[in-house]
Protein backbone atom coordinates (compact mmCIF):
# COMPACT_ATOMS: atom_id res chain seq x y z
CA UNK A 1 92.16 43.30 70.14
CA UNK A 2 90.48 43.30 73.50
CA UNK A 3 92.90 40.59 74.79
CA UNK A 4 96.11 42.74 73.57
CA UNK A 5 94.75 45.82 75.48
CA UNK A 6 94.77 43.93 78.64
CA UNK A 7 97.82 42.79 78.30
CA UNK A 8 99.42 46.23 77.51
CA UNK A 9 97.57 47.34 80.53
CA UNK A 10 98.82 45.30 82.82
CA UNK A 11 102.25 45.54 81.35
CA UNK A 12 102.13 49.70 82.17
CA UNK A 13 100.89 48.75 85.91
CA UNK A 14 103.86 46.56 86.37
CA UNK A 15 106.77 48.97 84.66
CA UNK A 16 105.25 51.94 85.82
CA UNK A 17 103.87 54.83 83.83
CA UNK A 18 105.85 56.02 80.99
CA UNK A 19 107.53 58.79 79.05
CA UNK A 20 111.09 59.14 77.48
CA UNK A 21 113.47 58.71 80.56
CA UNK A 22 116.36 61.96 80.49
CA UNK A 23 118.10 61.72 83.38
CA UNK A 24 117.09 59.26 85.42
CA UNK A 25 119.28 40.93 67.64
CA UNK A 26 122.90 31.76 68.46
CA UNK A 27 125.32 33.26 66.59
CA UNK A 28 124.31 34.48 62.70
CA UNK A 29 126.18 33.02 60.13
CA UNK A 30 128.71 33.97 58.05
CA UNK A 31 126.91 35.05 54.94
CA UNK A 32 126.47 38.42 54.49
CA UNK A 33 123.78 39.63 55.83
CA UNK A 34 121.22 37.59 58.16
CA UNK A 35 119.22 37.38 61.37
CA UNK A 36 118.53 35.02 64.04
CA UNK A 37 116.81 35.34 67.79
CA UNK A 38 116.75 32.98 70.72
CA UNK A 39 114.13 32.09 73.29
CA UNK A 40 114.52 31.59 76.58
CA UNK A 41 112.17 29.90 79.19
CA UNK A 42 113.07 32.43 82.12
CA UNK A 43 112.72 35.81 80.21
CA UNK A 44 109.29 36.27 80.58
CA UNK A 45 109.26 40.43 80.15
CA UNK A 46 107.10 41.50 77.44
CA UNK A 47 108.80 41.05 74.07
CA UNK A 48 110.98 37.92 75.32
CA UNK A 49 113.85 36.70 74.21
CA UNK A 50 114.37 40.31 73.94
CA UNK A 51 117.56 40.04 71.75
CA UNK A 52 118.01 40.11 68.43
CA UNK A 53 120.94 39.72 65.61
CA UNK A 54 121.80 40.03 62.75
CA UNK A 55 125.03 41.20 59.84
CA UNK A 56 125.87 44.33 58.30
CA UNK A 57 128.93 42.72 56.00
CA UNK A 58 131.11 41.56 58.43
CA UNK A 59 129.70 43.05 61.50
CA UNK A 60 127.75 41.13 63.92
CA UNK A 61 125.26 43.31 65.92
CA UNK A 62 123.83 42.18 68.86
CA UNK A 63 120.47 44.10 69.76
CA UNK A 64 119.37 43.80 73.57
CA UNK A 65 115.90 45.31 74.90
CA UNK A 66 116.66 46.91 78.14
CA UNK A 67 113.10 47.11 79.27
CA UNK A 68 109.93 49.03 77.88
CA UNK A 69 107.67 51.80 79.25
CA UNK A 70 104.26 51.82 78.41
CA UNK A 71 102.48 55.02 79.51
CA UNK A 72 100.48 57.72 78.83
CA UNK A 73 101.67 59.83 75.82
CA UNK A 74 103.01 60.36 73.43
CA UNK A 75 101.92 63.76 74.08
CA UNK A 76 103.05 65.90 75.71
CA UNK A 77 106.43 63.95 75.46
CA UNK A 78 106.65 64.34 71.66
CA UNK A 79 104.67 67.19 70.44
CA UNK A 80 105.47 69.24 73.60
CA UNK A 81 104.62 72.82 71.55
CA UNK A 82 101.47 71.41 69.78
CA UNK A 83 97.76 70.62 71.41
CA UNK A 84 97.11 66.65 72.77
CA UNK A 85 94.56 66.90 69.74
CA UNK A 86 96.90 67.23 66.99
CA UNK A 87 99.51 64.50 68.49
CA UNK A 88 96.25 62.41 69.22
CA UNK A 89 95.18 62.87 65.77
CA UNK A 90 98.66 61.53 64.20
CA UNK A 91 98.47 58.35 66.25
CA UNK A 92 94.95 57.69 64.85
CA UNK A 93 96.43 58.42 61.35
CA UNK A 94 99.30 55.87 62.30
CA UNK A 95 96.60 53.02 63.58
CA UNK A 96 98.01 53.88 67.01
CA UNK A 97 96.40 54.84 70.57
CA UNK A 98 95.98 58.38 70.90
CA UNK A 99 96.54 59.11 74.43
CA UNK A 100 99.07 55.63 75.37
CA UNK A 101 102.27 54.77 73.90
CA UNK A 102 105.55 52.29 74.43
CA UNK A 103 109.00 53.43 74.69
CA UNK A 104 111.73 51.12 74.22
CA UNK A 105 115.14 51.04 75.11
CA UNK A 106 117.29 49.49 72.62
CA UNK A 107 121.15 48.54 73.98
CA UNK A 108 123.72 47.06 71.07
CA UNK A 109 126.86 45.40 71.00
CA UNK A 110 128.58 45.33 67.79
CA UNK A 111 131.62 42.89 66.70
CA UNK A 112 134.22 43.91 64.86
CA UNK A 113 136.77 41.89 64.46
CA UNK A 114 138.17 41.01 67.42
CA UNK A 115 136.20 44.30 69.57
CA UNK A 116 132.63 43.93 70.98
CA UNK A 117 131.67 47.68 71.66
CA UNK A 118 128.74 48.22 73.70
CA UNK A 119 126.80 51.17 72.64
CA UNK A 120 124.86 52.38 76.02
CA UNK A 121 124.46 50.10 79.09
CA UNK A 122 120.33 50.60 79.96
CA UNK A 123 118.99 51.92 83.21
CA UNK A 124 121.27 49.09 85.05
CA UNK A 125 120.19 48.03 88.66
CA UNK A 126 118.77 51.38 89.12
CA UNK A 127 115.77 50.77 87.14
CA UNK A 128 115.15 46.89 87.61
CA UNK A 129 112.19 47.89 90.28
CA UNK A 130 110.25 48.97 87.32
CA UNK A 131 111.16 46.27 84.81
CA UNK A 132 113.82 48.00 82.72
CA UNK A 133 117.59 47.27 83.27
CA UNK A 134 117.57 44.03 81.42
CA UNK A 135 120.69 44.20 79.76
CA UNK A 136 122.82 41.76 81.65
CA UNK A 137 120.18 39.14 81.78
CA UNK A 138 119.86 39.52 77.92
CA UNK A 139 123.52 39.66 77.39
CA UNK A 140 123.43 35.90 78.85
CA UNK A 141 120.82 34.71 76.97
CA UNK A 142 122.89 35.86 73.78
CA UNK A 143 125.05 33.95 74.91
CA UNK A 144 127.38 36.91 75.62
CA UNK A 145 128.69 38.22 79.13
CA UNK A 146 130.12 41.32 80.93
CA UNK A 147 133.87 39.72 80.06
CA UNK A 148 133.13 39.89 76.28
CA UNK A 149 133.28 43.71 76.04
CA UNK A 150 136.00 45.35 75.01
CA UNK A 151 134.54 48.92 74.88
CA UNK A 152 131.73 50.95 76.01
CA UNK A 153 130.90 53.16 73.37
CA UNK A 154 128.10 55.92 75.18
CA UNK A 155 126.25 58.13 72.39
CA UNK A 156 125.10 60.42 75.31
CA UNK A 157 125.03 60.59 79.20
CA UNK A 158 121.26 60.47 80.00
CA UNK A 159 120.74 58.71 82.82
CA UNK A 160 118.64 55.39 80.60
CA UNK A 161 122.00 55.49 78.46
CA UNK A 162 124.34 55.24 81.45
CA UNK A 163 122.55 53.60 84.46
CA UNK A 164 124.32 50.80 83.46
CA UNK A 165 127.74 51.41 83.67
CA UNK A 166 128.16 50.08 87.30
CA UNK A 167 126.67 46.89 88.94
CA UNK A 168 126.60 46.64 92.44
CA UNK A 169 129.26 49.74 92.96
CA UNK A 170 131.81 48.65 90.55
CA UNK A 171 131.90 49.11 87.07
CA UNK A 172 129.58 46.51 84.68
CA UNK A 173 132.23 45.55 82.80
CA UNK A 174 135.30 45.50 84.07
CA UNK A 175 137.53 44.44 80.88
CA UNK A 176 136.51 47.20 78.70
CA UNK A 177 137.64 50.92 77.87
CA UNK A 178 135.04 53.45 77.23
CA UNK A 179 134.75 56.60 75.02
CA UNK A 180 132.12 59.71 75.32
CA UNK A 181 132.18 62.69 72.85
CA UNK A 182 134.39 65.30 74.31
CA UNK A 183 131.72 68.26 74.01
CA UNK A 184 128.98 65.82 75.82
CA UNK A 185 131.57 65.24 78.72
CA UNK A 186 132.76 68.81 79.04
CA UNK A 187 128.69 69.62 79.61
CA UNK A 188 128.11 67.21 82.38
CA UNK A 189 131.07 68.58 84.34
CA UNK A 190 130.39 71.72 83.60
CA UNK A 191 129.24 74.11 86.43
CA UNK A 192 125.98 75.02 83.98
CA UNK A 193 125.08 71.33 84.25
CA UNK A 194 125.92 71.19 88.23
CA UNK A 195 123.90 74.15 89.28
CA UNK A 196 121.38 74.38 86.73
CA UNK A 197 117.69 72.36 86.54
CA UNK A 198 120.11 69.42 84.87
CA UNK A 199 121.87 69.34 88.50
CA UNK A 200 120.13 65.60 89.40
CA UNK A 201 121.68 64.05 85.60
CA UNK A 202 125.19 65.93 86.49
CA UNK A 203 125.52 63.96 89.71
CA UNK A 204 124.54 60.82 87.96
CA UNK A 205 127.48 61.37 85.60
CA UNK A 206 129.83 61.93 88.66
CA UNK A 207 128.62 58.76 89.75
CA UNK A 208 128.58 56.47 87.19
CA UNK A 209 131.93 58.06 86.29
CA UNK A 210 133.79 57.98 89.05
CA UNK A 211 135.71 54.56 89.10
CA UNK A 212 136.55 54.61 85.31
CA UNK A 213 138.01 58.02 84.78
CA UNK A 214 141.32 56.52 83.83
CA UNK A 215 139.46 54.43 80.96
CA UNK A 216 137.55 57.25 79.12
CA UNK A 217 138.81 57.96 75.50
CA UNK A 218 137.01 62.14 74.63
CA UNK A 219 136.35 61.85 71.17
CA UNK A 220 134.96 64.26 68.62
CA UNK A 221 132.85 64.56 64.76
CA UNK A 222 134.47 62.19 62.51
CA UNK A 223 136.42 60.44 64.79
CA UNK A 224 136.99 56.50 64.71
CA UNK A 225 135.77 55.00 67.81
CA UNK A 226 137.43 51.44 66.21
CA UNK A 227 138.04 50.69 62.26
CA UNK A 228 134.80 50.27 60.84
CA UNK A 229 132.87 52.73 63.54
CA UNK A 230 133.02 56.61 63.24
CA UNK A 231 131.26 59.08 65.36
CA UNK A 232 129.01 61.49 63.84
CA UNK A 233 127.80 64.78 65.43
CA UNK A 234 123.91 64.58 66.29
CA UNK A 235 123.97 67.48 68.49
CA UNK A 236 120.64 68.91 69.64
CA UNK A 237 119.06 66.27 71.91
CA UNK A 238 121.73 67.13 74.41
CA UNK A 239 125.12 69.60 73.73
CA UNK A 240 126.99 66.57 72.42
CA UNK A 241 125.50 63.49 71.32
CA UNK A 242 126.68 61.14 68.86
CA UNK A 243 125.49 59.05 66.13
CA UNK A 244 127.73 55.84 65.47
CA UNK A 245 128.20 54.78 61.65
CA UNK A 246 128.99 51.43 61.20
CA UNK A 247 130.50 50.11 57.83
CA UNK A 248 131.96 46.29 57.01
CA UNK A 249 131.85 44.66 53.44
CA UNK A 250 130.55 47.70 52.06
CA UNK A 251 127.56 47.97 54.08
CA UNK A 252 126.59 50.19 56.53
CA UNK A 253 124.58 50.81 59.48
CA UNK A 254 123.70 54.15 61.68
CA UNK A 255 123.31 53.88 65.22
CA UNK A 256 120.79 57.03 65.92
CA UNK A 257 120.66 57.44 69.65
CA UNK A 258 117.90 59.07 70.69
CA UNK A 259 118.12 61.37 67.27
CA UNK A 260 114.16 59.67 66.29
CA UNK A 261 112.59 58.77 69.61
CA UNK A 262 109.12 58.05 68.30
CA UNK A 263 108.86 56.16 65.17
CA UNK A 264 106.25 58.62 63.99
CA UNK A 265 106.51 61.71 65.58
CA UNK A 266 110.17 61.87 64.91
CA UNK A 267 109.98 60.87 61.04
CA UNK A 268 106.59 62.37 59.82
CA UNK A 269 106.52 65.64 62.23
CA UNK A 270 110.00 66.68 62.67
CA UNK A 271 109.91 70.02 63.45
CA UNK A 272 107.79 68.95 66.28
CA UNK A 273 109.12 70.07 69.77
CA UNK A 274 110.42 66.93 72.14
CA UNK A 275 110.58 68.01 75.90
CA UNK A 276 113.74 66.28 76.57
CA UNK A 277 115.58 67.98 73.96
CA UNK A 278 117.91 70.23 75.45
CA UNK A 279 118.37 72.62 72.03
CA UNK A 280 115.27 72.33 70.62
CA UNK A 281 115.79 73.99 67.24
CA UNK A 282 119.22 71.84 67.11
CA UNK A 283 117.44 68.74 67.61
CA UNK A 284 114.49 69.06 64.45
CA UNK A 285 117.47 70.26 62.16
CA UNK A 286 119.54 67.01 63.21
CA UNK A 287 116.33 64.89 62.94
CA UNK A 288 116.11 66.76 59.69
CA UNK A 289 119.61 66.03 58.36
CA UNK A 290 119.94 62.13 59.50
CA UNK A 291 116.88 61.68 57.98
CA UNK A 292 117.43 63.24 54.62
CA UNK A 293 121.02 61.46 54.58
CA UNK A 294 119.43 58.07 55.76
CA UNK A 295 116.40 58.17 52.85
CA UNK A 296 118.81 59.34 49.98
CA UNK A 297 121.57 56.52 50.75
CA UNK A 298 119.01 53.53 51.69
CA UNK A 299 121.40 52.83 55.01
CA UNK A 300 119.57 51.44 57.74
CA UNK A 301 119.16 52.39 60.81
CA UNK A 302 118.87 51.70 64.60
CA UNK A 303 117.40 53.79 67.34
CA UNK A 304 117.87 53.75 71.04
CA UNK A 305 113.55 54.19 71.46
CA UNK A 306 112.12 52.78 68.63
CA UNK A 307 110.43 50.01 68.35
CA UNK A 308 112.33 46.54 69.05
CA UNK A 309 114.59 45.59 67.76
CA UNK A 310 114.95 49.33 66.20
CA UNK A 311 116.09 48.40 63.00
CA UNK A 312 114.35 50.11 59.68
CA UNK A 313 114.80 52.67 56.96
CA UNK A 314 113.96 56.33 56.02
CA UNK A 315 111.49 56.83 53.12
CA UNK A 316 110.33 60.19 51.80
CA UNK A 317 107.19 61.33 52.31
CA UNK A 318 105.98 64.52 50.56
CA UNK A 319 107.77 67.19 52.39
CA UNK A 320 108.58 65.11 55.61
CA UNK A 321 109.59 61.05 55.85
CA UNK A 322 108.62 57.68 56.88
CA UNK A 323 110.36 55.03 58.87
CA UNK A 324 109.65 51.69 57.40
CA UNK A 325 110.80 48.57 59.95
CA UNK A 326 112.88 46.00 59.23
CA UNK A 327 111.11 43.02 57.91
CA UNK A 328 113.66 40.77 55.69
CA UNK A 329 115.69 42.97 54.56
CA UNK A 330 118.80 41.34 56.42
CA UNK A 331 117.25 37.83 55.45
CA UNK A 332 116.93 38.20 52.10
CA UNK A 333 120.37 39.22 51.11
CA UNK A 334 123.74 36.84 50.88
């Protein structure tokens, strides 16, 4: 145990301190459902390969670790309106530290058919000083590359969601399309977001934006981002963020976002305030509702921050829920 503190440790000193960033899974084969990861001798980040993938029916997703953040936390991160006792008390409950904690940034590609959608791009080249903005690397190792995608699919536009849409002053990948829920876009550019405390984020949209304008599909609740994907409304974290359902051979996936940001905090507490939740209230009763929809139907899931690769269910617990990781699951069936 000793050893593994060290090592975590270390690990915060060289990816800097932590907290949940706002602004600034070979191929698998053809059976239903099944996983398979990769090493690779020069990916020597904690949690190498750092990819991971696996089938839901058809689909092939394609999980890449941006980078991690160890820090100090969770509170007052996640628990923002309750005391560093009570959060430090949950952790304990959870066999976790109560004053450290890990965030991860989870990046996805899914293929359908002939379309590999990227859902997020990562911190990008912005954030590689502190060990995150892995994705490229990762994408290689995965044996995929920049060429392969056909569309960027962005659930929101925090800055750790869209760092990566440029490399080097042109955009990452310069084959694809992208699409951005219309009510998230219309924020960003909104003089509220410009003038306002969110001013710094705004200008990263501009940014990042600027030299793919012509490329951005607005879409809305409901709407199919390709056949087989639909947006869904997970409003709350910021004015428009989306939640991506996924669906092949009659399986299905749900693509979260940053909906549960802390595997516990998120499931077991809530109601619990998160500071980087724009709409507070909005953001519990969407934790609220995914969960309650993601326990009663047994779908997986996949979050942006949750432990890699990301990939669990929703149980019930009592009153509140659980999130129970992937284990073999995807192995076991086909």
């Amino acid at each position: 145990m000793s050893d593994t503190i060290c090592i975590n440790r270390r690990h915060a000193m060289m990816l800097a301190a932590g907290g949940l960033a706002a602004t600034g899974l070979g191929l698998a084969p053809a059976n239903a459902q099944s996983t398979e990861t990769s090493m690779t001798s020069a990916d020597t980040q904690p949690l190498a390969p750092g990819w991971h993938r696996f089938r839901i029916g058809e689909a092939e997703i394609t999980v890449v670790l941006d980078g991690i953040r160890p820090g100090e936390g969770p509170h007052p991160t996640f628990g923002e309106d309750q005391s560093a006792d009570a959060v430090g008390d949950l952790m304990a409950a959870n066999h976790l530290p109560r004053a450290r904690f890990v965030n991860f940034f989870n990046v996805v590609v899914v293929k359908l058919g002939d379309q590999r959608i990227l859902v997020d791009t990562g911190f990008g080249e912005g954030g590689r000083a502190n060990g995150m903005g892995l994705l490229r690397e990762r994408l290689a190792a995965a044996g995929l590359s920049p060429d392969d995608i056909t569309l960027v699919a962005l659930t929101h536009l925090h800055g750790d969601h869209i760092g990566g849409l440029t490399e080097g002053g042109a955009p990452a990948f310069p084959k694809a399309s992208y699409v951005v829920g219309r009510a998230e876009m219309a924020f960003w550019t909104s003089d509220e977001a410009k003038n306002g405390p969110r001013a710094e984020n705004a200008k990263a949209v501009e940014k990042q934006f600027a030299g793919i304008k012509d490329k951005v599909r607005l879409i809305e609740d409901g709407e199919a981002i390709v056949p087989g994907m639909v947006a869904r409304a997970a409003f709350g974290h910021t004015p428009g963020m989306l939640a991506f359902e996924v669906t092949s051979g009659g399986k299905g996936l749900m693509l979260t976002a940053d909906i549960f940001s802390q595997f516990v905090v998120s499931f077991q507490k809530p109601d619990w305030q998160v500071r980087f939740d724009q709409d507070k209230p909005a953001a519990a009763e969407t934790r609220k509702r995914f969960a309650r929809q993601l326990a009663e139907s047994g779908m997986p899931l996949l979050g942006y921050h949750l432990p890699f690769p990301g990939l669990g269910y929703v149980a019930t617990e009592g009153e509140s829920f659980r999130f129970v990781p992937e284990t073999y699951q995807t192995l076991a069936e086909g």
